[in-house]
Protein backbone atom coordinates (compact mmCIF):
# COMPACT_ATOMS: atom_id res chain seq x y z
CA UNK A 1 19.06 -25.25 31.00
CA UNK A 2 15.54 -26.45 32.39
CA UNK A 3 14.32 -28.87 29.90
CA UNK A 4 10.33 -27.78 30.82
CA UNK A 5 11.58 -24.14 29.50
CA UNK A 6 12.49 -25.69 25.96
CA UNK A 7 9.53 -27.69 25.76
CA UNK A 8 6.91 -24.94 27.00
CA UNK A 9 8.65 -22.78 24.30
CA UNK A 10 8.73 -25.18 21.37
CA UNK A 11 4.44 -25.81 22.55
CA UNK A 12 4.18 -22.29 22.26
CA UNK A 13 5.90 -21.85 18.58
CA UNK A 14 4.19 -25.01 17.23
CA UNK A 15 0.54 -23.11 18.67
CA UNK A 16 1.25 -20.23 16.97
CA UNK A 17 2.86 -21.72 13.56
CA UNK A 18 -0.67 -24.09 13.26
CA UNK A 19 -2.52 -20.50 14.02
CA UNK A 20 -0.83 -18.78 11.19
CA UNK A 21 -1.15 -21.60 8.67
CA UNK A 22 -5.08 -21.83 9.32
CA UNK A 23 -5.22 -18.01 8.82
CA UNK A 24 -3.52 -18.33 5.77
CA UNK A 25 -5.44 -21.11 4.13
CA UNK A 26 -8.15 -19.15 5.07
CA UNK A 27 -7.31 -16.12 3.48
CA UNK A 28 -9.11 -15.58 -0.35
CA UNK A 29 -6.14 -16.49 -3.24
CA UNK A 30 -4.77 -13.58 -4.58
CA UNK A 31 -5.68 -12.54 -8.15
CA UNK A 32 -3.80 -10.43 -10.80
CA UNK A 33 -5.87 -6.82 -11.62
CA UNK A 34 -7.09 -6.85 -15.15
CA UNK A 35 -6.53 -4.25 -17.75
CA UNK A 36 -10.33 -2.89 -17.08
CA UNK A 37 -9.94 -2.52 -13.30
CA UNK A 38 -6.76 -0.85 -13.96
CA UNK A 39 -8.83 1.38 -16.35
CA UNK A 40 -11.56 1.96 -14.56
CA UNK A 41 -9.47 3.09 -11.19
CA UNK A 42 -7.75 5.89 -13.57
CA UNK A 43 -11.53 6.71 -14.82
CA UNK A 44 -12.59 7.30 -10.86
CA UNK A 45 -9.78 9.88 -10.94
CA UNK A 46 -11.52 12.17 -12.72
CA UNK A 47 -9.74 14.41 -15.01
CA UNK A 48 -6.22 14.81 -13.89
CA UNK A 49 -4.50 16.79 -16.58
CA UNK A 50 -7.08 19.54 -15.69
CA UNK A 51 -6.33 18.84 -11.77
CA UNK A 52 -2.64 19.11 -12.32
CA UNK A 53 -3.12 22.28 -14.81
CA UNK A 54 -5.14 24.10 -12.74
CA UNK A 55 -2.71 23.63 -10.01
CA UNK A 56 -4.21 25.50 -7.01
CA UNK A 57 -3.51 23.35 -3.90
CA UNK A 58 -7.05 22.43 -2.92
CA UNK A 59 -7.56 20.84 -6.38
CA UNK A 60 -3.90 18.95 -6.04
CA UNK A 61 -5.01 17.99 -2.44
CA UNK A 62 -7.96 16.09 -4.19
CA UNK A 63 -6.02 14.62 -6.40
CA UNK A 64 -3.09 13.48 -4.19
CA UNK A 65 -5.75 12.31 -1.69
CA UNK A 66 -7.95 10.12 -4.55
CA UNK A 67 -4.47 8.60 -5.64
CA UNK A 68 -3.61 7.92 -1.79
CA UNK A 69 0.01 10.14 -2.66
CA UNK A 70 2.13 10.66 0.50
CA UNK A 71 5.01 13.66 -0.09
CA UNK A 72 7.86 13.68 2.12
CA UNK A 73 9.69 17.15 1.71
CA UNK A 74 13.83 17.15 2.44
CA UNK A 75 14.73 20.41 2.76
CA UNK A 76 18.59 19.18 2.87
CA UNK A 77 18.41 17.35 -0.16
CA UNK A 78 16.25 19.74 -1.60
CA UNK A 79 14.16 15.91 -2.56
CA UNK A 80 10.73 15.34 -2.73
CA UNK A 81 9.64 11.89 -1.89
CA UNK A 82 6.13 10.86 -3.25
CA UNK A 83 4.50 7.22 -1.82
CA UNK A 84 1.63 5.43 -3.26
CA UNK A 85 0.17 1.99 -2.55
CA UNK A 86 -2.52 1.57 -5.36
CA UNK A 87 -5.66 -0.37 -4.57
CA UNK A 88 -9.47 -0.16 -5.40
CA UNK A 89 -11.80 1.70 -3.46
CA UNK A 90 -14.50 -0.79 -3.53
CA UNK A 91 -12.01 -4.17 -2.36
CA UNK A 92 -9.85 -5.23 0.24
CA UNK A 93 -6.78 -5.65 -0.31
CA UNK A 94 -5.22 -9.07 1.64
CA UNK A 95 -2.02 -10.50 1.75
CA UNK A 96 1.02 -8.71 0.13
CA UNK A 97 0.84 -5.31 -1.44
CA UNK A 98 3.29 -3.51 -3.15
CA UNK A 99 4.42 0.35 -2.48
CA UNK A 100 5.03 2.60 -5.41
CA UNK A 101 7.94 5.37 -4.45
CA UNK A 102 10.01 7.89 -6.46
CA UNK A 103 12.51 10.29 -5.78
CA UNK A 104 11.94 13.74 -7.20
CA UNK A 105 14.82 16.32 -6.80
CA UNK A 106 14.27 20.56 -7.11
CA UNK A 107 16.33 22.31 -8.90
């Protein structure tokens, strides 16, 4: 093996490695959602109960759209698959999230 190949490649890791530790020093601490945020995210929703009882698809659509709800239909397992990743309109979210996913099954 060509020592210059081993050292050119370790260079290159160590370059990268420093890059990602200054991005991540950089990056804002994370911070826990309080009970009002939490509150006031389910306030910008609106009414649901009458967007769920009323139940004609343009009103759901709204709805599944304000809670950012993907549906993945399988017609095999006769399955509904509903996604979510909650955040707040007004803030960006950085660093890790966390996905919210059900199964739901037709019968």
């Amino acid at each position: 093996m060509d020592p210059t190949a081993v050292v050119d490649a370790t260079n290159q890791a160590h370059a990268e490695r420093v890059a990602a530790k200054a991005e991540l020093d950089g990056a804002p601490a994370s911070r826990r959602v309080t009970d009002g945020e939490v509150y006031a995210m389910i306030d910008s929703l609106g009414d649901v109960g009458a967007m769920v009882a009323d139940a004609k698809p343009a009103g759901l659509a709204r709805l599944y759209q304000r809670l950012n709800l993907e549906l993945r239909y399988e017609p095999k397992e006769l399955a509904i698959y509903p996604m979510t990743i909650p955040g707040v309109d007004t803030a960006c979210v950085r660093g890790a999230t966390c996905s919210l996913s059900t199964r739901l099954r037709l019968t």
